[in-house]
Protein backbone atom coordinates (compact mmCIF):
# COMPACT_ATOMS: atom_id res chain seq x y z
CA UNK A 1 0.00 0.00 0.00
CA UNK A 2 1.19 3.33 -0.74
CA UNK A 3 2.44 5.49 2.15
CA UNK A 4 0.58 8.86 2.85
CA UNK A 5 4.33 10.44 2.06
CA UNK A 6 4.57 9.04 -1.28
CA UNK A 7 0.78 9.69 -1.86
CA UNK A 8 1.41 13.05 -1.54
CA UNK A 9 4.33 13.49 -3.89
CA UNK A 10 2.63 11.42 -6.17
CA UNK A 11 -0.57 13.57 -6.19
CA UNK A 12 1.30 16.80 -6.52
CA UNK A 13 3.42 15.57 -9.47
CA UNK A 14 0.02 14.64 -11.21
CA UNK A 15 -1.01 18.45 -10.29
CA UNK A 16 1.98 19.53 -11.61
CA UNK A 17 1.34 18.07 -14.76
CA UNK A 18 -1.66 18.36 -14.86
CA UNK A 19 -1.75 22.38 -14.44
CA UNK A 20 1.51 22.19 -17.36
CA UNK A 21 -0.86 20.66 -19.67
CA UNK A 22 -3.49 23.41 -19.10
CA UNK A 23 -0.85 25.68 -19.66
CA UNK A 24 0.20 24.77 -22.50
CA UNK A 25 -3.17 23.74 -23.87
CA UNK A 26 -4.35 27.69 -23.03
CA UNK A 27 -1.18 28.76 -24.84
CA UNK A 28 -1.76 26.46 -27.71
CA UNK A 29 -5.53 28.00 -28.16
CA UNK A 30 -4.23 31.74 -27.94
CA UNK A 31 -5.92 33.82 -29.08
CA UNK A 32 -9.09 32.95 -27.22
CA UNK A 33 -10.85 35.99 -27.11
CA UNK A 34 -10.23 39.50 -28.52
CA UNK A 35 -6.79 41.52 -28.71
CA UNK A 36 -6.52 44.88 -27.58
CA UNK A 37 -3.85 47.28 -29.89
CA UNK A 38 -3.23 50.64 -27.81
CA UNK A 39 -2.45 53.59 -29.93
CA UNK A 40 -0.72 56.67 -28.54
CA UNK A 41 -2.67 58.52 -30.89
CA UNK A 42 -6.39 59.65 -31.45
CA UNK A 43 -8.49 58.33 -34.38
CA UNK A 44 -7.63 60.15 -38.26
CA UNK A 45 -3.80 59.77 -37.65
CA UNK A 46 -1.19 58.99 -39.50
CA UNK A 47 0.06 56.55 -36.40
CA UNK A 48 -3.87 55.49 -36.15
CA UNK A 49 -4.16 54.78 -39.81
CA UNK A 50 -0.94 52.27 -39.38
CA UNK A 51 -2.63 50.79 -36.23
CA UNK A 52 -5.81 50.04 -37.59
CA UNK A 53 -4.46 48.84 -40.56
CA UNK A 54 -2.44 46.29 -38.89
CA UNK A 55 -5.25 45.36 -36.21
CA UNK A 56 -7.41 44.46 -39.57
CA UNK A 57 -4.64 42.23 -41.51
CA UNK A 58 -3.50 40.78 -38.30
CA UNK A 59 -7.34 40.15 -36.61
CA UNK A 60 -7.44 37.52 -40.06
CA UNK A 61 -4.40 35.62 -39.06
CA UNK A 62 -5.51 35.29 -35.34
CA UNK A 63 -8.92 34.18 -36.46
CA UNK A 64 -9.54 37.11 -33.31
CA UNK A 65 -10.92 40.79 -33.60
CA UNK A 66 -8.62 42.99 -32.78
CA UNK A 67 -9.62 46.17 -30.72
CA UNK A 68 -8.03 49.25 -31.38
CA UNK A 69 -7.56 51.45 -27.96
CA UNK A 70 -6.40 55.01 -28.50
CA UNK A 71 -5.13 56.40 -25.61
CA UNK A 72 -3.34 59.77 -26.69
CA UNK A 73 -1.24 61.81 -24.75
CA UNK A 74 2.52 62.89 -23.91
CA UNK A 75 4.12 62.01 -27.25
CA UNK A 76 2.57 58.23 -26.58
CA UNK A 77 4.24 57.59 -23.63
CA UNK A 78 0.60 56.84 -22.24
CA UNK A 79 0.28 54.16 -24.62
CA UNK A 80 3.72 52.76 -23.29
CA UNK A 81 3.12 52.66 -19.41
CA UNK A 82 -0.56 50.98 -20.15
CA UNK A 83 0.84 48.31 -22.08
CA UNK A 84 4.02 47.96 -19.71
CA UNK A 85 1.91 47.27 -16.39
CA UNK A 86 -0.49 45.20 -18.64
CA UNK A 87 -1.07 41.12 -17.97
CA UNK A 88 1.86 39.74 -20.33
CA UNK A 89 -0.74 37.32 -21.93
CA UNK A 90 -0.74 38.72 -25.31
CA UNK A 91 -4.18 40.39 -25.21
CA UNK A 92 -2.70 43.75 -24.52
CA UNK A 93 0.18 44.80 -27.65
CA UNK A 94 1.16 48.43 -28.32
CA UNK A 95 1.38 50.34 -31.67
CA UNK A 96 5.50 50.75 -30.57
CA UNK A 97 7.31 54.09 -32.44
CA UNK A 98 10.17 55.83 -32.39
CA UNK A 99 8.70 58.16 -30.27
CA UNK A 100 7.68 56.22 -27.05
CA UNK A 101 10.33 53.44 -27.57
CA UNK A 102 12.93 55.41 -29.46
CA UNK A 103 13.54 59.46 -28.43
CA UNK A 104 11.42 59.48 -24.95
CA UNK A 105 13.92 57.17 -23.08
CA UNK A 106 16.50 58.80 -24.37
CA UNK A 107 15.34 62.82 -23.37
CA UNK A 108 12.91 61.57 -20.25
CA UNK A 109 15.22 59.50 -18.00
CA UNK A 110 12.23 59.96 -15.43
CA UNK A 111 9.84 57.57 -17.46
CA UNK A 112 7.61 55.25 -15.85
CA UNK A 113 8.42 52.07 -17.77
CA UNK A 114 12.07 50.67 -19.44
CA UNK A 115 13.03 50.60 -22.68
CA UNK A 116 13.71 47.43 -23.68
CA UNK A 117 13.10 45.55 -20.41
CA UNK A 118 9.46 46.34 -20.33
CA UNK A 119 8.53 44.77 -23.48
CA UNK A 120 8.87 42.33 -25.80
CA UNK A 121 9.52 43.30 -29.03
CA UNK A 122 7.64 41.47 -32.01
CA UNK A 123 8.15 43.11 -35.47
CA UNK A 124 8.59 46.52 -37.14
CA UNK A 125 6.00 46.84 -39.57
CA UNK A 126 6.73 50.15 -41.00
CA UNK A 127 9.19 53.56 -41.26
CA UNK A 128 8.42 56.76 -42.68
CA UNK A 129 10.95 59.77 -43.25
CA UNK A 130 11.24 62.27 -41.82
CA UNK A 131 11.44 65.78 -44.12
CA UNK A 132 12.45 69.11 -44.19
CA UNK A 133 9.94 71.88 -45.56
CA UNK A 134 8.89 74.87 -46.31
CA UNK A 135 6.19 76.86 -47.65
CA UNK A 136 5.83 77.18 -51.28
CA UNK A 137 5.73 81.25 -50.64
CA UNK A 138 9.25 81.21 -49.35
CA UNK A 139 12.33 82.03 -51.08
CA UNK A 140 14.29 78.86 -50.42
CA UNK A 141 14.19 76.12 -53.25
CA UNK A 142 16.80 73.70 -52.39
CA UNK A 143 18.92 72.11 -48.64
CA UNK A 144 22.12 74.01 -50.30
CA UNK A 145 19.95 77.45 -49.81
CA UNK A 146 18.44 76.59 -46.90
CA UNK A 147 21.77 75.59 -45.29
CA UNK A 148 23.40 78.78 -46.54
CA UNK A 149 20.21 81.04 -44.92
CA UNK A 150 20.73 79.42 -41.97
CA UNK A 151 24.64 80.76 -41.53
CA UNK A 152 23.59 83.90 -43.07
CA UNK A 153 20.86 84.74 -40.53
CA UNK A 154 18.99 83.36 -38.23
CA UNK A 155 16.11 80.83 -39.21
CA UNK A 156 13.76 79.28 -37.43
CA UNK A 157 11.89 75.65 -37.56
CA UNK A 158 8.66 74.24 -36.59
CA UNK A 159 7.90 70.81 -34.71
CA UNK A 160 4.91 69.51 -33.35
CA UNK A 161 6.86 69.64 -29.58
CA UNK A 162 10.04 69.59 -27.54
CA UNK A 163 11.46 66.69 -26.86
CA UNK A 164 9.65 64.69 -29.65
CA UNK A 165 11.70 62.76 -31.94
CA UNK A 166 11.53 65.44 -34.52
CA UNK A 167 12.99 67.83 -33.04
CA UNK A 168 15.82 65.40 -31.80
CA UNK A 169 16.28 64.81 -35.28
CA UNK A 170 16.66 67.78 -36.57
CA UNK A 171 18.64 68.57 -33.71
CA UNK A 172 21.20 66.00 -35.48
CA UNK A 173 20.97 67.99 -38.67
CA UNK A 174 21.95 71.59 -36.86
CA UNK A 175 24.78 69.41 -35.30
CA UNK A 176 26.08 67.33 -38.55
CA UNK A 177 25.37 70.95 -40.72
CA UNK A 178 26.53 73.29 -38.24
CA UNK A 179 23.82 75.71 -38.19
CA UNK A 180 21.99 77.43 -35.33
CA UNK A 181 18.33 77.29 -36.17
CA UNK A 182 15.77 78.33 -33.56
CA UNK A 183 13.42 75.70 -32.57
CA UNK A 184 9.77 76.87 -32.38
CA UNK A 185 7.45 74.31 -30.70
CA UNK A 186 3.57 73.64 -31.44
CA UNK A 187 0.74 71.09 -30.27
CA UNK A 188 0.20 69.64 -33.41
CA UNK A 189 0.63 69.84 -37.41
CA UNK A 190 -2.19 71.69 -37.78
CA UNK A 191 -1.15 75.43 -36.24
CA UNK A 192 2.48 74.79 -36.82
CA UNK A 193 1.78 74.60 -40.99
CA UNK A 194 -0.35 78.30 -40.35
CA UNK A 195 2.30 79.60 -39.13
CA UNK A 196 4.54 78.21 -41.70
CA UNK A 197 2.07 79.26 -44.62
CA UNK A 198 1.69 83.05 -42.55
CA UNK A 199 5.16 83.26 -42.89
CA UNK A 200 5.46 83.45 -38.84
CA UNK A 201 7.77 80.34 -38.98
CA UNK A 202 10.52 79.69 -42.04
CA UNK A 203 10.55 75.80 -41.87
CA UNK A 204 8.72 72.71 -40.49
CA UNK A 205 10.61 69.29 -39.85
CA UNK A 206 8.57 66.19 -38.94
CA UNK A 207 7.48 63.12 -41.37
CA UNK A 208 6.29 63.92 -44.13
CA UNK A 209 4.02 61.82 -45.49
CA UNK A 210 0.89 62.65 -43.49
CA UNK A 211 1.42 66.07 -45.51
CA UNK A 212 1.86 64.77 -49.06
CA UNK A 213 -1.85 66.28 -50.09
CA UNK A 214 -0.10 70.09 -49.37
CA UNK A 215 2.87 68.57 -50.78
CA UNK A 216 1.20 67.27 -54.15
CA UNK A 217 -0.99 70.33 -53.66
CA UNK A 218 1.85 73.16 -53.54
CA UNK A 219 1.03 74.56 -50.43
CA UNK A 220 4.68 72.79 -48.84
CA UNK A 221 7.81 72.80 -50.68
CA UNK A 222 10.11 69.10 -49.54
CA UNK A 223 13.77 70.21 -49.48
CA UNK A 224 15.22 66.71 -48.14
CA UNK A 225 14.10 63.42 -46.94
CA UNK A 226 16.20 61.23 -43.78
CA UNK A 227 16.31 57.74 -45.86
CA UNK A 228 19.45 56.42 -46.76
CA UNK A 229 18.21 56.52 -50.65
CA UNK A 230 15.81 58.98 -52.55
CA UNK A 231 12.01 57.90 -52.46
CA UNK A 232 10.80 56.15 -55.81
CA UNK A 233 7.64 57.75 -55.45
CA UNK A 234 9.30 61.37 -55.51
CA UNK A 235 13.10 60.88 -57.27
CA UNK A 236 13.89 64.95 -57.58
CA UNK A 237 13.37 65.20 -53.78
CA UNK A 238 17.32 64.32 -52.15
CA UNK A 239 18.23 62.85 -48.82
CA UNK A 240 19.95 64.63 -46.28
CA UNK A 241 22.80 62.75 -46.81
CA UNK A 242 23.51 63.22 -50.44
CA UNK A 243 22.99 66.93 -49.81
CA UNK A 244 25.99 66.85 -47.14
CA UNK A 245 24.33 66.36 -44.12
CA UNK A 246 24.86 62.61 -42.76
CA UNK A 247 21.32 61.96 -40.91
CA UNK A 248 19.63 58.88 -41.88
CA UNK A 249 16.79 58.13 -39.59
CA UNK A 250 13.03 57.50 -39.91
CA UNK A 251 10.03 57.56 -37.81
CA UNK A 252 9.05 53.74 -37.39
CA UNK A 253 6.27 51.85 -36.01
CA UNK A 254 6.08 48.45 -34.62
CA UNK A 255 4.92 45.51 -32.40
CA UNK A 256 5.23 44.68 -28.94
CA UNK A 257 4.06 42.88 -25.47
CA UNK A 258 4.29 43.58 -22.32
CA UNK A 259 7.49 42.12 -20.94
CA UNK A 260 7.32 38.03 -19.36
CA UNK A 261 4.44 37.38 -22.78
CA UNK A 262 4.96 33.75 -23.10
CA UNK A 263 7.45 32.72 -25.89
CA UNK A 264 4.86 30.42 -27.92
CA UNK A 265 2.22 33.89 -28.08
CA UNK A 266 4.95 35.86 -29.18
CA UNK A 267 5.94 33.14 -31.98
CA UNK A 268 1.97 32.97 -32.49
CA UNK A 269 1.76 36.58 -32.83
CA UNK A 270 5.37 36.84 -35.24
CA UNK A 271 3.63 34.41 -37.55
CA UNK A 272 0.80 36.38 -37.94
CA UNK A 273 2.69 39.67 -38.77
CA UNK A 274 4.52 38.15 -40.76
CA UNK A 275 1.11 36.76 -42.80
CA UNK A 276 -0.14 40.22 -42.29
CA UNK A 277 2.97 41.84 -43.80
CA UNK A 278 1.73 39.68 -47.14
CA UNK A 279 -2.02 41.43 -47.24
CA UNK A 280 -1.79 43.59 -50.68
CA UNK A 281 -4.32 46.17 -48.44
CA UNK A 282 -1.83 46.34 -45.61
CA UNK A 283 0.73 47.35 -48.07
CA UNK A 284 -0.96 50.06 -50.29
CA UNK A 285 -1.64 51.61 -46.65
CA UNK A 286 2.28 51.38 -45.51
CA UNK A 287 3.89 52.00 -48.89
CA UNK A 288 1.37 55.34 -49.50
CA UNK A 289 3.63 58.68 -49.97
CA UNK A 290 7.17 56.82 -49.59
CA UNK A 291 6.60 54.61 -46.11
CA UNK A 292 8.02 51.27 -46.64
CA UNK A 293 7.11 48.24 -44.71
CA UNK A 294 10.35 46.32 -42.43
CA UNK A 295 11.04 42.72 -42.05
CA UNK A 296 12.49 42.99 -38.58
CA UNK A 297 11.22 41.20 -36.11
CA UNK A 298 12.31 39.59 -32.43
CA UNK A 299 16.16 40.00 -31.33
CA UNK A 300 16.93 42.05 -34.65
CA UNK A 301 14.05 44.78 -33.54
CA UNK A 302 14.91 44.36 -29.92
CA UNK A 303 18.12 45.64 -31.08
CA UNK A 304 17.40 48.19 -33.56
CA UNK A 305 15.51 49.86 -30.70
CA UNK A 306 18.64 50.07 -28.54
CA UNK A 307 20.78 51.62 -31.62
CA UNK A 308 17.79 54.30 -32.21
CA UNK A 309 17.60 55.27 -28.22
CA UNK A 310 21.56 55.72 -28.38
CA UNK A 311 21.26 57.92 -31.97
CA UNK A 312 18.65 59.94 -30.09
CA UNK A 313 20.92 60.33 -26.49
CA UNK A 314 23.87 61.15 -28.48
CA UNK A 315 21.74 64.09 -29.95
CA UNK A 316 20.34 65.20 -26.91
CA UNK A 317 23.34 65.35 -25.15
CA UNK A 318 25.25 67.50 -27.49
CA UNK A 319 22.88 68.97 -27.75
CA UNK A 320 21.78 69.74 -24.05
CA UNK A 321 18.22 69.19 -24.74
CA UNK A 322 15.44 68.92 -22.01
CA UNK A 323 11.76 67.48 -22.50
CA UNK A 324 9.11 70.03 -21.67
């Protein structure tokens, strides 16, 4: 007869097993129920747009609906802390960009969540350049001209806020160029462009392609994009780089969990992006006005990430910028 000792170990090895086997069975069945994707922007966006394209490819490849949460606010650092302190079950993923996983850690070392160690990084899905413009009323045609107004005089620049990653970056272009440009912050596109078009303001920097109607339209002149290569879609428009300034960076948005996600959700969750990467809907959406989809996903993002926070430090640091 078996002892009450060996009764015991021998029930809670079943239990053990048992409760593995659920485990594994819950993982197996994931997803279950819906997914929520929090955006740290508000619905019409160019971030949103991305975000709700991606929530409609990837809710196919789940066989789950997938529920888009905006929850705006502070440059999408909201976004960030909700999904960090989220249950890492994969039901709660964040629209990840360079601005709450790239240029925040690196100006706000007061942030309530880590960058990586909070998250688990799944895929890129998309970057978008950044450009430099200004209005089609003003005098300046070409980088060359706008470089040499800049040492001439004093100019100033536009951005949608301090500490954002637009600003950072064209902080990196006043540093690679050598020019001392006076940063004039706004909340939002919308009042820094009437400025620009009032002639209050001499030049905007931020991504471009939310703008390509006033673009196409002739209300904004593009002097320079920040890819590494000229955009097919517009192949008189230079980089930076080509026009002697050596700042090749984009705005990007990706995938992620909250930190601790099981590995087989996140492997369930990297085969559907990478399904959803596939949908010819999904693409017309990302490729629109020069944005390019990215094949980076896992260790390689995780990493990419860490190179983009240390790009941004460096510029803050020579910099000596401060968040607001």
């Amino acid at each position: 007869m078996m002892r009450k000792r060996d009764l015991f170990r021998h029930g809670a090895a079943l239990l053990t097993t048992c409760l593995g086997l659920l485990a594994g069975a819950a993982h197996a069945a994931y997803p279950e129920q819906p997914v929520r994707l929090v955006v740290g922007f508000p619905p019409g966006g160019g971030g949103d747009l991305y975000g709700r394209t991606l929530a409609s490819a990837l809710g196919k490849h789940l066989g789950q609906t997938m529920i888009v949460d905006n929850k705006a606010g502070a440059g999408g650092n909201i976004a960030a802390e909700t999904v960090a302190r989220a249950r890492p079950d994969g039901y709660t993923l964040i629209l990840a960009m360079s601005g709450n996983l790239g240029s925040a850690p690196a100006i706000r070392p007061s942030l309530p969540y880590k960058v990586p160690e909070d998250f688990v990084p799944i895929a890129q899905l998309v970057e978008t350049p950044f450009g430099l413009m200004v209005g089609s009323n003003s005098k300046i045609k070409t980088v060359q001209e706008y470089v040499a107004a800049a040492k001439g005089g004093k100019l100033t620049y536009a951005s949608t806020g301090t500490g954002g990653a637009a600003q950072i970056v064209m902080e990196m272009v006043k540093q690679q160029a050598g020019l001392d440009i006076l940063h004039i912050p706004y909340k939002g596109s919308g009042p820094a462009l009437n400025d620009l078009y009032g002639g209050l303001v001499d030049s905007f920097f931020a991504p471009y392609t939310p703008l390509m109607g006033q673009i196409v339209g002739g209300k904004l002149r593009l002097l320079a994009v920040s890819t590494a290569k000229r955009v097919a879609a517009m192949p008189n428009v230079p980089t930076l780089k080509e026009s002697g300034i050596d700042v090749v960076m984009t705005q990007w948005y990706g995938l992620a969990a909250p930190a601790g996600t099981p590995k087989d959700v996140v492997d369930t969750l990297s085969r559907a992006v990478k399904a959803a990467l596939q949908d010819p809907e999904l693409i017309k959406v990302y490729r629109a006005d020069g944005a390019q989809e990215s094949t980076l996903a896992g260790d390689a993002f995780r990493s990419f990430i860490v190179k983009d926070i240390a790009n941004y430090k460096r510029a803050v640091e020579r910099g000596n910028l401060k968040a607001e």
